[in-house]
PDB file of N, CA and C in Angstrom:
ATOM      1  N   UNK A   1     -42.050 -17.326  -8.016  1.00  0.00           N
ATOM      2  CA  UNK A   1     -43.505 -17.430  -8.136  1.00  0.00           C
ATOM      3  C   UNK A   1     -43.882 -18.468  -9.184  1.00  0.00           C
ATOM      4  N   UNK A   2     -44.632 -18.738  -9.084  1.00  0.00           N
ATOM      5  CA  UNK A   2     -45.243 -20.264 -10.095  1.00  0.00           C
ATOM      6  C   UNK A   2     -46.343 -19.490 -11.291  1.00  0.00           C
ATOM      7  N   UNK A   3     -46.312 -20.059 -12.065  1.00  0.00           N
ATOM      8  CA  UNK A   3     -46.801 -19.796 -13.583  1.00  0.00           C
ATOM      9  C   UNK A   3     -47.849 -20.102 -13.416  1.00  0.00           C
ATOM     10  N   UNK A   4     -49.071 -19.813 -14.414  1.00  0.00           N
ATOM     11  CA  UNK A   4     -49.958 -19.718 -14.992  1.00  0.00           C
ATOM     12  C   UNK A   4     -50.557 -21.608 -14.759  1.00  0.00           C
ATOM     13  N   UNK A   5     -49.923 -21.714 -16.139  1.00  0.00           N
ATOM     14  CA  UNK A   5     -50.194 -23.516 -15.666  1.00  0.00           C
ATOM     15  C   UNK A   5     -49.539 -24.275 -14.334  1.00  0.00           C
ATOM     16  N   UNK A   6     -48.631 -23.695 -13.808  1.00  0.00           N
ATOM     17  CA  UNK A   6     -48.113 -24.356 -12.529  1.00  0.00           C
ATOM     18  C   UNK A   6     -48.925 -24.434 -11.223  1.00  0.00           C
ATOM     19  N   UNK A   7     -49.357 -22.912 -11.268  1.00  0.00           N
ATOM     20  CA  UNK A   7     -50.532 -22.125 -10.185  1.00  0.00           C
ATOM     21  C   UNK A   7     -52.001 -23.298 -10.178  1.00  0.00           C
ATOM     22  N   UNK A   8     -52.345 -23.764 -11.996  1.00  0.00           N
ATOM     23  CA  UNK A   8     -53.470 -24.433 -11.670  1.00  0.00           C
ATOM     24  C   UNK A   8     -53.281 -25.526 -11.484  1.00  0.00           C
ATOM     25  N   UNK A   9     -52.375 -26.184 -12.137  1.00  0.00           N
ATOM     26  CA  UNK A   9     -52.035 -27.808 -11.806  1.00  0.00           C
ATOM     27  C   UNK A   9     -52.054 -28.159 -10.338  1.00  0.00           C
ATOM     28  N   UNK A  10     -51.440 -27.159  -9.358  1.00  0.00           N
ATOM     29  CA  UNK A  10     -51.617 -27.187  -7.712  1.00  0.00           C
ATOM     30  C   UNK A  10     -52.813 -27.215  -7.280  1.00  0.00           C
ATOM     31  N   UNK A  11     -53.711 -26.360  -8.295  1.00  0.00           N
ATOM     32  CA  UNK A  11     -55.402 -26.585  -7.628  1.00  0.00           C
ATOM     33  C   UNK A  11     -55.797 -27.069  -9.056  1.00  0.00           C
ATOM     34  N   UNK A  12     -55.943 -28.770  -9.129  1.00  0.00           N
ATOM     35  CA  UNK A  12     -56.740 -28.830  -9.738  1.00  0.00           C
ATOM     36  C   UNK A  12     -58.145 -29.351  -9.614  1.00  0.00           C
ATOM     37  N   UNK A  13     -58.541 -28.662  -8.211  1.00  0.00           N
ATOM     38  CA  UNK A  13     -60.022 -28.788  -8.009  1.00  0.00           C
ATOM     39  C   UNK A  13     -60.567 -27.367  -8.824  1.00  0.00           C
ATOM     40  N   UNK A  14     -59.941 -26.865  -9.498  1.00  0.00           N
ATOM     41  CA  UNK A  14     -60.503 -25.516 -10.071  1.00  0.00           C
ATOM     42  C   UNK A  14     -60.700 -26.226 -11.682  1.00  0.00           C
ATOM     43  N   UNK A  15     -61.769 -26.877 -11.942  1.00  0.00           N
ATOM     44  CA  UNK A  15     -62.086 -27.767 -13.221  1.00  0.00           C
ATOM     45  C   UNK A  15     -63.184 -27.168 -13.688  1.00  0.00           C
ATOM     46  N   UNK A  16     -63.552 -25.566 -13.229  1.00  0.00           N
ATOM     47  CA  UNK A  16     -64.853 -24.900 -13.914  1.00  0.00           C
ATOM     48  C   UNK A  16     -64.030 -23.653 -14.710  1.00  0.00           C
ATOM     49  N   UNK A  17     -64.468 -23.049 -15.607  1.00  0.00           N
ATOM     50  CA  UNK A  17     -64.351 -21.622 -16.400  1.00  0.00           C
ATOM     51  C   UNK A  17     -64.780 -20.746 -15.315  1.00  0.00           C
ATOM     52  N   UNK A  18     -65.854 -21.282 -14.789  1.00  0.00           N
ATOM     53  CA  UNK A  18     -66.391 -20.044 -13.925  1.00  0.00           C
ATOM     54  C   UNK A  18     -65.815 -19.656 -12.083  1.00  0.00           C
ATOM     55  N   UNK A  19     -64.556 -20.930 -11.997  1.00  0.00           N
ATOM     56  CA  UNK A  19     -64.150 -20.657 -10.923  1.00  0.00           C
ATOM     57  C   UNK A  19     -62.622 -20.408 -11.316  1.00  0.00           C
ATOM     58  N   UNK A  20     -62.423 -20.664 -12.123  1.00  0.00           N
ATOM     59  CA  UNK A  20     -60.982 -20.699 -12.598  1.00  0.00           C
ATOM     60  C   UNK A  20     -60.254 -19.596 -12.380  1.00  0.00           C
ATOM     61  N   UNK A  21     -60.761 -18.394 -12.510  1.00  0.00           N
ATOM     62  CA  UNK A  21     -59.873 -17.383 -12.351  1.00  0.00           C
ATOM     63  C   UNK A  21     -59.603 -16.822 -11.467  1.00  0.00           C
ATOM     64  N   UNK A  22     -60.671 -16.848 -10.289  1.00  0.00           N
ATOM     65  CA  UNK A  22     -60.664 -16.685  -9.072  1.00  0.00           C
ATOM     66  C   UNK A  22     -60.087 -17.905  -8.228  1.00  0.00           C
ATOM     67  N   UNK A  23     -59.808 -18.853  -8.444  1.00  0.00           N
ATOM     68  CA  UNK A  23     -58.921 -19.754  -8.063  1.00  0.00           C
ATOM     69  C   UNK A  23     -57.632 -19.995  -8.160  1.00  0.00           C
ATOM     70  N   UNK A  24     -56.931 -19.084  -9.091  1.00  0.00           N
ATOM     71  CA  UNK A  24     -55.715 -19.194 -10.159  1.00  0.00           C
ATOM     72  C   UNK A  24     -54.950 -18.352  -9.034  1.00  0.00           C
ATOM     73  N   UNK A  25     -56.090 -17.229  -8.903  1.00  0.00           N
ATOM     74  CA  UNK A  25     -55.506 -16.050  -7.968  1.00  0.00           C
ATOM     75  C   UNK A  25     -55.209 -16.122  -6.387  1.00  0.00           C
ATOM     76  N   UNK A  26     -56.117 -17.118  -6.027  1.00  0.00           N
ATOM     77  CA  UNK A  26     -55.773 -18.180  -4.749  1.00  0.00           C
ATOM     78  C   UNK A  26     -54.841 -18.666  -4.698  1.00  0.00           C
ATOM     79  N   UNK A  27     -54.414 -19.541  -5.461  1.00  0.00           N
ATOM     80  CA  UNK A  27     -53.359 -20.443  -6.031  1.00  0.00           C
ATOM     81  C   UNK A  27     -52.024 -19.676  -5.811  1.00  0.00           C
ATOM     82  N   UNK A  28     -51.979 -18.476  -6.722  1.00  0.00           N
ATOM     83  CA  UNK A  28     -51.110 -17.718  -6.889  1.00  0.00           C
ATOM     84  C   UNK A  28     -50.261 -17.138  -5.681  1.00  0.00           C
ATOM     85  N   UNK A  29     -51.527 -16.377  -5.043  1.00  0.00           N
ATOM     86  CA  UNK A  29     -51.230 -16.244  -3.716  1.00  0.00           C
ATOM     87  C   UNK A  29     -51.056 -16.728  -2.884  1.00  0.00           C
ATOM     88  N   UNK A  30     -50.970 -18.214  -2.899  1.00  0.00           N
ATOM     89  CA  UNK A  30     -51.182 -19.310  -2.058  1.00  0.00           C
ATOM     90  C   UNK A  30     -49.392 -19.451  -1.526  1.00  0.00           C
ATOM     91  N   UNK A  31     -48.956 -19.435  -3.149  1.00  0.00           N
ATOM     92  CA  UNK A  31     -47.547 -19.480  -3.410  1.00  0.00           C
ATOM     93  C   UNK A  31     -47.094 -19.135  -2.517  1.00  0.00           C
ATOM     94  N   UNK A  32     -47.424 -17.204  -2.419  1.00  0.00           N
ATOM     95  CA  UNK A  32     -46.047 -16.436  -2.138  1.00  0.00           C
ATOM     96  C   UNK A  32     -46.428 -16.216  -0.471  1.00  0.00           C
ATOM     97  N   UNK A  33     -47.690 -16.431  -0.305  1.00  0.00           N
ATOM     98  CA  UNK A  33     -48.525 -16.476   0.904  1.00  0.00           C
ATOM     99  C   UNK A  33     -49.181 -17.906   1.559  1.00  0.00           C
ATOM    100  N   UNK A  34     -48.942 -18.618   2.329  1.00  0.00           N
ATOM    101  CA  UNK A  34     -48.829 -20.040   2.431  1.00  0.00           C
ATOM    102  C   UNK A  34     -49.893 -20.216   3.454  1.00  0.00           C
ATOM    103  N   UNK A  35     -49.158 -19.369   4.269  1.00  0.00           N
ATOM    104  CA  UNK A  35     -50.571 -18.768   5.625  1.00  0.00           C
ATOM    105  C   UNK A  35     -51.756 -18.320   4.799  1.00  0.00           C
ATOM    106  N   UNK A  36     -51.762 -17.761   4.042  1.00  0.00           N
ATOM    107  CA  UNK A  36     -53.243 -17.631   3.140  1.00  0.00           C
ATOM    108  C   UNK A  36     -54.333 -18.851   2.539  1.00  0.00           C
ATOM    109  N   UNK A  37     -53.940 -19.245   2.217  1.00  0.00           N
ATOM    110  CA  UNK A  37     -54.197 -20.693   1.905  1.00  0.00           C
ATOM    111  C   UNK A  37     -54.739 -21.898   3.145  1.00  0.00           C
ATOM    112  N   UNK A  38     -53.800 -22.058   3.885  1.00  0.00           N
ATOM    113  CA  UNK A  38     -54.113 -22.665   5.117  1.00  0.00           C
ATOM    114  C   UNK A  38     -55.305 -21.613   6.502  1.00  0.00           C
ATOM    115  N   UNK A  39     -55.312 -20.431   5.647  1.00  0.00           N
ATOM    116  CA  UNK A  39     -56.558 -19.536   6.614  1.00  0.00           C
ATOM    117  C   UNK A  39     -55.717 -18.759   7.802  1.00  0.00           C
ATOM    118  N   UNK A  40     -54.432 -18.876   7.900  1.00  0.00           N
ATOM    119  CA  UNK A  40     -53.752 -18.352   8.759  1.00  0.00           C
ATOM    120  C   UNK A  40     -53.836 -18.715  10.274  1.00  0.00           C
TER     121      UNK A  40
END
């Protein structure tokens, strides 16, 4: 699974505080879930 800073560097269209964390978690999941990301 990818880190904290790894997760955002992949999205770094997430350049707000206020989307950031909910994006991180996208990201995150994006990882381990690929089909998620692409909408399946």
């Amino acid at each position: 699974s990818l880190g904290v800073n790894a997760a955002f560097s992949e999205c770094s269209w997430c350049d707000t505080p206020e989307t950031f964390k909910k994006s991180l978690i996208i990201c995150i999941a994006g990882s381990a879930n690929p089909i998620y990301l692409t909408g399946g």
